[in-house]
N, C-alpha and C. Protein backbone atom coordinates (compact mmCIF):
# COMPACT_ATOMS: atom_id res chain seq x y z
N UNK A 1 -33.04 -3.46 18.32
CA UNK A 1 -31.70 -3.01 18.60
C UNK A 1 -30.72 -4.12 18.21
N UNK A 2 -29.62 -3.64 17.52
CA UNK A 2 -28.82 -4.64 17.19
C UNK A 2 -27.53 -5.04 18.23
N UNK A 3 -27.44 -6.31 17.72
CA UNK A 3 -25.99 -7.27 18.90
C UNK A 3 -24.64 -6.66 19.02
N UNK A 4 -24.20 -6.17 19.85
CA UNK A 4 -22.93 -5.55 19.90
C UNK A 4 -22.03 -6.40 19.57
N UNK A 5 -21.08 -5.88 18.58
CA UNK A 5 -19.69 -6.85 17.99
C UNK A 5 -18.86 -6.80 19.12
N UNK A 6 -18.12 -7.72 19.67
CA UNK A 6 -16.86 -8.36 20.42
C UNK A 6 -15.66 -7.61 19.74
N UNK A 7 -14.82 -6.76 20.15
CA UNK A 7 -13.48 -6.55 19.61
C UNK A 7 -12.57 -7.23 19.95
N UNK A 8 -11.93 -7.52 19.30
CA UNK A 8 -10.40 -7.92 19.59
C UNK A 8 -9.63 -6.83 20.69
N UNK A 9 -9.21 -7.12 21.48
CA UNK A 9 -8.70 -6.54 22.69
C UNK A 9 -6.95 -5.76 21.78
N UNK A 10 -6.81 -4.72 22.48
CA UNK A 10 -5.57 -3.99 21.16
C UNK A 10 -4.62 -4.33 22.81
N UNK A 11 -3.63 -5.11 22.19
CA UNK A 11 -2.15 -5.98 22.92
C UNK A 11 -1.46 -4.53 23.32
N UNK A 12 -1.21 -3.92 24.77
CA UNK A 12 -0.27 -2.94 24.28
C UNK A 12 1.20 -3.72 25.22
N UNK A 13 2.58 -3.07 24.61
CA UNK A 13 3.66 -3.46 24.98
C UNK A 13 3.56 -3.59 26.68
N UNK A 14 4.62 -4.49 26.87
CA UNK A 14 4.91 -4.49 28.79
C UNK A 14 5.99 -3.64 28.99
N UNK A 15 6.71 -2.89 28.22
CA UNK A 15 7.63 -1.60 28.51
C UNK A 15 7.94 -0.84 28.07
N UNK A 16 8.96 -0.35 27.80
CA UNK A 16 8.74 1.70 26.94
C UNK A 16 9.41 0.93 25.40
N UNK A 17 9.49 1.74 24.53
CA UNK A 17 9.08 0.89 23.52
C UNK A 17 10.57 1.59 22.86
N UNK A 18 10.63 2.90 23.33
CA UNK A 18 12.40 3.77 22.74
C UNK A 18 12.90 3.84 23.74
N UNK A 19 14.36 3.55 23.26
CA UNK A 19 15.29 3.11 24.14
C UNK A 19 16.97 3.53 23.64
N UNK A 20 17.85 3.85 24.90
CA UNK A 20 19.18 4.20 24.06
C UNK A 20 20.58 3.22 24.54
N UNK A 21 20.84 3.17 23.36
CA UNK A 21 21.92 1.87 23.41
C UNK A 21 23.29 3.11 23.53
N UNK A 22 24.38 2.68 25.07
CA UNK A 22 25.65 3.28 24.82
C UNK A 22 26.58 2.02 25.14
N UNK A 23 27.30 2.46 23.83
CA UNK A 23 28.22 1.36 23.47
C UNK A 23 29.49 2.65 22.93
N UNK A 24 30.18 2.58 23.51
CA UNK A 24 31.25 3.94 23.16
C UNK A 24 32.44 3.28 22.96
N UNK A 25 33.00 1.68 22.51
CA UNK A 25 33.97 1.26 22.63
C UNK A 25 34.00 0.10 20.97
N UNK A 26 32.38 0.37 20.39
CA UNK A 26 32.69 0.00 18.58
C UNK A 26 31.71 0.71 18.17
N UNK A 27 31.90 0.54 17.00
CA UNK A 27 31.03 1.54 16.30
C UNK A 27 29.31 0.45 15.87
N UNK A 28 28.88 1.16 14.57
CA UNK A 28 27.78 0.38 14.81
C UNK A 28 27.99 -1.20 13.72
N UNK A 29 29.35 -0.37 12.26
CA UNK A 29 29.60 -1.69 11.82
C UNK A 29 30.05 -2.71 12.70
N UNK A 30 30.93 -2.75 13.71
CA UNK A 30 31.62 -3.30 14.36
C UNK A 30 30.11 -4.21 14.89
N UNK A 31 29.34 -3.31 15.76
CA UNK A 31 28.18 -3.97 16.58
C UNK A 31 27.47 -5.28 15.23
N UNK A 32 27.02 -4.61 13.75
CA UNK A 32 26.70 -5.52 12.84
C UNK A 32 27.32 -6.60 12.91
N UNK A 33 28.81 -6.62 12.26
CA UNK A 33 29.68 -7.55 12.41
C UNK A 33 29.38 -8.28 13.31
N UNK A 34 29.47 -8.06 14.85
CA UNK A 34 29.08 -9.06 15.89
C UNK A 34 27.76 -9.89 15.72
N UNK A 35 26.80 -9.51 15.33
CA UNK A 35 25.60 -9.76 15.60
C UNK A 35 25.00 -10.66 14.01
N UNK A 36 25.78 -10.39 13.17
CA UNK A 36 25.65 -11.08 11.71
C UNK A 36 26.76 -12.34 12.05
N UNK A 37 27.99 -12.24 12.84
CA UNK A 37 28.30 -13.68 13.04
C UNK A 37 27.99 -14.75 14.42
N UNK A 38 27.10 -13.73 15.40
CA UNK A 38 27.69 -14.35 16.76
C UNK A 38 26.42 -14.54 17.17
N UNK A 39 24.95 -13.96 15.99
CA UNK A 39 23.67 -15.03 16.44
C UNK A 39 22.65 -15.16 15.19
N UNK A 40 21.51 -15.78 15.44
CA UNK A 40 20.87 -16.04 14.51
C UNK A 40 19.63 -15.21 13.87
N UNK A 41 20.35 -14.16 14.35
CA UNK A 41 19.29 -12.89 13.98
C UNK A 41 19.54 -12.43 12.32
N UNK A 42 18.35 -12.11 11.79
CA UNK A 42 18.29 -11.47 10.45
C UNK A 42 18.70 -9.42 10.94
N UNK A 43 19.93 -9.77 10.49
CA UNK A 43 20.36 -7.76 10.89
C UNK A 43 20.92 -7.61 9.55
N UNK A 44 19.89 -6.21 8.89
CA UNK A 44 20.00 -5.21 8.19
C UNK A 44 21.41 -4.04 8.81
N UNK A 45 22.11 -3.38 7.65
CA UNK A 45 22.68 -1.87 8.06
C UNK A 45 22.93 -1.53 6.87
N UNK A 46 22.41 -0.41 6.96
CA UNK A 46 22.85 0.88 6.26
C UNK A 46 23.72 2.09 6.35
N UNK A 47 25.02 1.44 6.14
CA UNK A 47 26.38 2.38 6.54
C UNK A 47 26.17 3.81 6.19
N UNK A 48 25.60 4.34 5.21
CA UNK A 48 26.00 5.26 4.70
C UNK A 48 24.74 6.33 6.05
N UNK A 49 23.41 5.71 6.22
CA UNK A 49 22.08 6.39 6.95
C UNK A 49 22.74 6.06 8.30
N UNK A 50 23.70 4.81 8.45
CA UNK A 50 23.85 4.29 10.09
C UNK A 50 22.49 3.96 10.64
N UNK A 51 22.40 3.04 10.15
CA UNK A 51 20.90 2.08 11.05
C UNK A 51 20.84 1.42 10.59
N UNK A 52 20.25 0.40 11.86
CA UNK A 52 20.80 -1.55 11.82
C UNK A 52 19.49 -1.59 12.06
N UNK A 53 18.75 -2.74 11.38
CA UNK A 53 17.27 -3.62 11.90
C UNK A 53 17.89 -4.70 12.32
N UNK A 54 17.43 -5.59 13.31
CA UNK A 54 17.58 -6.51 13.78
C UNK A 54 16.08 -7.07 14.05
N UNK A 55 15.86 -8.09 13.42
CA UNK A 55 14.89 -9.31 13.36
C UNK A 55 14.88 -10.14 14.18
N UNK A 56 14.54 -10.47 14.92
CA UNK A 56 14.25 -11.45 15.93
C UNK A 56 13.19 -12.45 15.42
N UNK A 57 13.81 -13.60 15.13
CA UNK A 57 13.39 -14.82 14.81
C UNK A 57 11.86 -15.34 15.29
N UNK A 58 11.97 -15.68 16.89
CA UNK A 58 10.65 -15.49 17.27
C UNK A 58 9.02 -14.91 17.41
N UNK A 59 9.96 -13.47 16.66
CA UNK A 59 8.68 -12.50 16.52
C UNK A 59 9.45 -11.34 17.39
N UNK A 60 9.33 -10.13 16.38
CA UNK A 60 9.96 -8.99 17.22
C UNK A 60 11.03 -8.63 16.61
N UNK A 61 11.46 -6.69 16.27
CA UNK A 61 12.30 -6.55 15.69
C UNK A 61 12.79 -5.32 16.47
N UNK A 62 13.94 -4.80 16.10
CA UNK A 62 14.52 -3.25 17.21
C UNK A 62 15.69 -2.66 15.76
N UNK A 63 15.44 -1.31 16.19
CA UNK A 63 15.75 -0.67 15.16
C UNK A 63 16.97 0.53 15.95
N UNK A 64 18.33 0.26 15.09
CA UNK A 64 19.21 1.12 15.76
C UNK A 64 19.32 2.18 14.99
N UNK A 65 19.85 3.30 15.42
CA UNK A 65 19.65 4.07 14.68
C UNK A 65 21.16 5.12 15.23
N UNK A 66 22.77 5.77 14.46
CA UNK A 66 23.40 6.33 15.18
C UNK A 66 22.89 7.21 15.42
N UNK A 67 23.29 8.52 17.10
CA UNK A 67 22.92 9.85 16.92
C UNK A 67 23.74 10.84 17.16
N UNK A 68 24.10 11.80 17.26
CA UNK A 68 25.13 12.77 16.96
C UNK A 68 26.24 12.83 17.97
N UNK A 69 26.10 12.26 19.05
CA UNK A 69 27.27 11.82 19.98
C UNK A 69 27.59 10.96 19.62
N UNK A 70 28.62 10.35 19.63
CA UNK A 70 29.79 8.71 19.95
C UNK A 70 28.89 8.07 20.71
N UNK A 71 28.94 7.07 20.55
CA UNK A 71 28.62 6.00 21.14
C UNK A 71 27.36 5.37 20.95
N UNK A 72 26.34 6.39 21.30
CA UNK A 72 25.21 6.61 21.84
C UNK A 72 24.50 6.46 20.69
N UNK A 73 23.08 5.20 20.84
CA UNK A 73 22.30 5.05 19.72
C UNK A 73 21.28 5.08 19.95
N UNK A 74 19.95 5.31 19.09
CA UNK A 74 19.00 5.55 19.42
C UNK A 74 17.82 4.19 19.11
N UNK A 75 17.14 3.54 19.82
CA UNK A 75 16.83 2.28 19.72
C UNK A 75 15.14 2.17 19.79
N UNK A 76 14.76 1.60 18.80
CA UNK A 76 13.10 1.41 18.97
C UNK A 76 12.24 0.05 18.79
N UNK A 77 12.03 -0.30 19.67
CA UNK A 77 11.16 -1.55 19.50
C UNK A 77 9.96 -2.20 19.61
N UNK A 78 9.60 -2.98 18.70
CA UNK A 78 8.44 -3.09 18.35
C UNK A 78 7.48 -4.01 19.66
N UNK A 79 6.31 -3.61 19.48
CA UNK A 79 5.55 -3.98 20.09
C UNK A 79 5.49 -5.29 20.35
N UNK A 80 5.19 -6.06 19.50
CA UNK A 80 4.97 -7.22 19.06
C UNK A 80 6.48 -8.26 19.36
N UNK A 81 6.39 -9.02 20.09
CA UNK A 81 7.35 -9.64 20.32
C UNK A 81 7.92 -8.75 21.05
N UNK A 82 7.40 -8.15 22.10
CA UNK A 82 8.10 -7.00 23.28
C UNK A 82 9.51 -8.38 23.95
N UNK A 83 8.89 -9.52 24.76
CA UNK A 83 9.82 -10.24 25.85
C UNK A 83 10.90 -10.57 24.20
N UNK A 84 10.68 -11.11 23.74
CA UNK A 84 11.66 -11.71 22.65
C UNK A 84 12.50 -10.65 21.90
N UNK A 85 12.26 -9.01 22.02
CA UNK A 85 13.23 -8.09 21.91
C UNK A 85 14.08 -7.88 22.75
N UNK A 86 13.80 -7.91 24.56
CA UNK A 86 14.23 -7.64 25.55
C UNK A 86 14.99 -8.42 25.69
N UNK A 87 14.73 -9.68 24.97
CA UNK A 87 15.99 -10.95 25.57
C UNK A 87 17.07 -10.91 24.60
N UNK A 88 16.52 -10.29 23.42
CA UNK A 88 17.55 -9.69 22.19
C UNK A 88 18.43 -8.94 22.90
N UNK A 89 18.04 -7.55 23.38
CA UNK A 89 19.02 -6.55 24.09
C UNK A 89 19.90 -7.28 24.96
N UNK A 90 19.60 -8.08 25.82
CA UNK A 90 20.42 -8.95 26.51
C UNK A 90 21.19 -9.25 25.82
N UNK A 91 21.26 -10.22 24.80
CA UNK A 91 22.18 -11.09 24.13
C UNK A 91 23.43 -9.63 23.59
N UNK A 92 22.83 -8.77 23.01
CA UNK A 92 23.62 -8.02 22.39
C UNK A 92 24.52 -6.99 23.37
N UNK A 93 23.79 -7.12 24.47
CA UNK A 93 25.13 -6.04 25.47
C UNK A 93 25.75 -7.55 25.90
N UNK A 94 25.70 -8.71 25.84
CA UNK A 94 26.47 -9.58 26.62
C UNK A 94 27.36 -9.78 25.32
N UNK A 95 26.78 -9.58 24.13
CA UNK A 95 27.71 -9.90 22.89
C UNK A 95 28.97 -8.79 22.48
N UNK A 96 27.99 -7.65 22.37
CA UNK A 96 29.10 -6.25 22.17
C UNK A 96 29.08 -5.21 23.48
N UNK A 97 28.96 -6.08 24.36
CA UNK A 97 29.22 -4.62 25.84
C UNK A 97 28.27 -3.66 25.75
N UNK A 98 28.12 -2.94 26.21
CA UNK A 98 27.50 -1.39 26.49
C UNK A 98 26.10 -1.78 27.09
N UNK A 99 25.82 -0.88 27.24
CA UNK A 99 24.28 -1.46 27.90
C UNK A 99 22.98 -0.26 27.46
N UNK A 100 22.16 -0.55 27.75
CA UNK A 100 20.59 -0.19 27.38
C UNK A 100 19.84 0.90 28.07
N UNK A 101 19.22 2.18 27.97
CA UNK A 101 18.81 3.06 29.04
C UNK A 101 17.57 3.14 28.20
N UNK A 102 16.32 2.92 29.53
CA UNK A 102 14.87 4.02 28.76
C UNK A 102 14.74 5.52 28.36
N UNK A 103 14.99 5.37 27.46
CA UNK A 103 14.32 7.05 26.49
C UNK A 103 13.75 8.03 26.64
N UNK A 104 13.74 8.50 28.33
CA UNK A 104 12.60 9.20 28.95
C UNK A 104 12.79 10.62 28.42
């Protein structure tokens, strides 16, 4: 009988992984703008689709996305580098206001 292989254990996230950003007081260039001068994050947008990547340096990226209401965006983040996204969301409602709800 042969030796059973060891797996690598599969990492899952420490919280819900979609998430909705309401920010009803700029839009999402406006939110870019902030976030391309006011930290050291690598942020993508695509004006014309409306969706921002945001890179997180440490490891970890979150993906905005507009959705058919004002304000209200639709937000997904990656597994990998879960705490170092979460401290992202922080920075960015303390940077452009609005705040963060789970996706239930």
């Amino acid at each position: 009988m042969g030796k059973m292989k060891k797996t690598n254990k599969v990492s899952r996230p420490k919280g819900p992984l979609e998430w909705i950003y309401i920010q009803e007081e700029r839009t999402m260039r406006e939110i870019y703008d902030l976030l391309l001068d006011g930290t050291e994050y690598d942020v993508e947008y695509w004006e014309e689709a409306q969706v921002m990547e945001v890179s997180i340096p440490q490891e970890g990226n979150l993906d905005m996305e507009a959705s058919e209401e004002a304000g209200v965006y639709w937000v997904t983040v990656s597994p990998k580098g879960y705490e170092n996204t979460m401290e992202a969301m922080k920075i960015i409602t303390d940077l452009c206001g609005g705040h963060f709800e789970i996706d239930e």
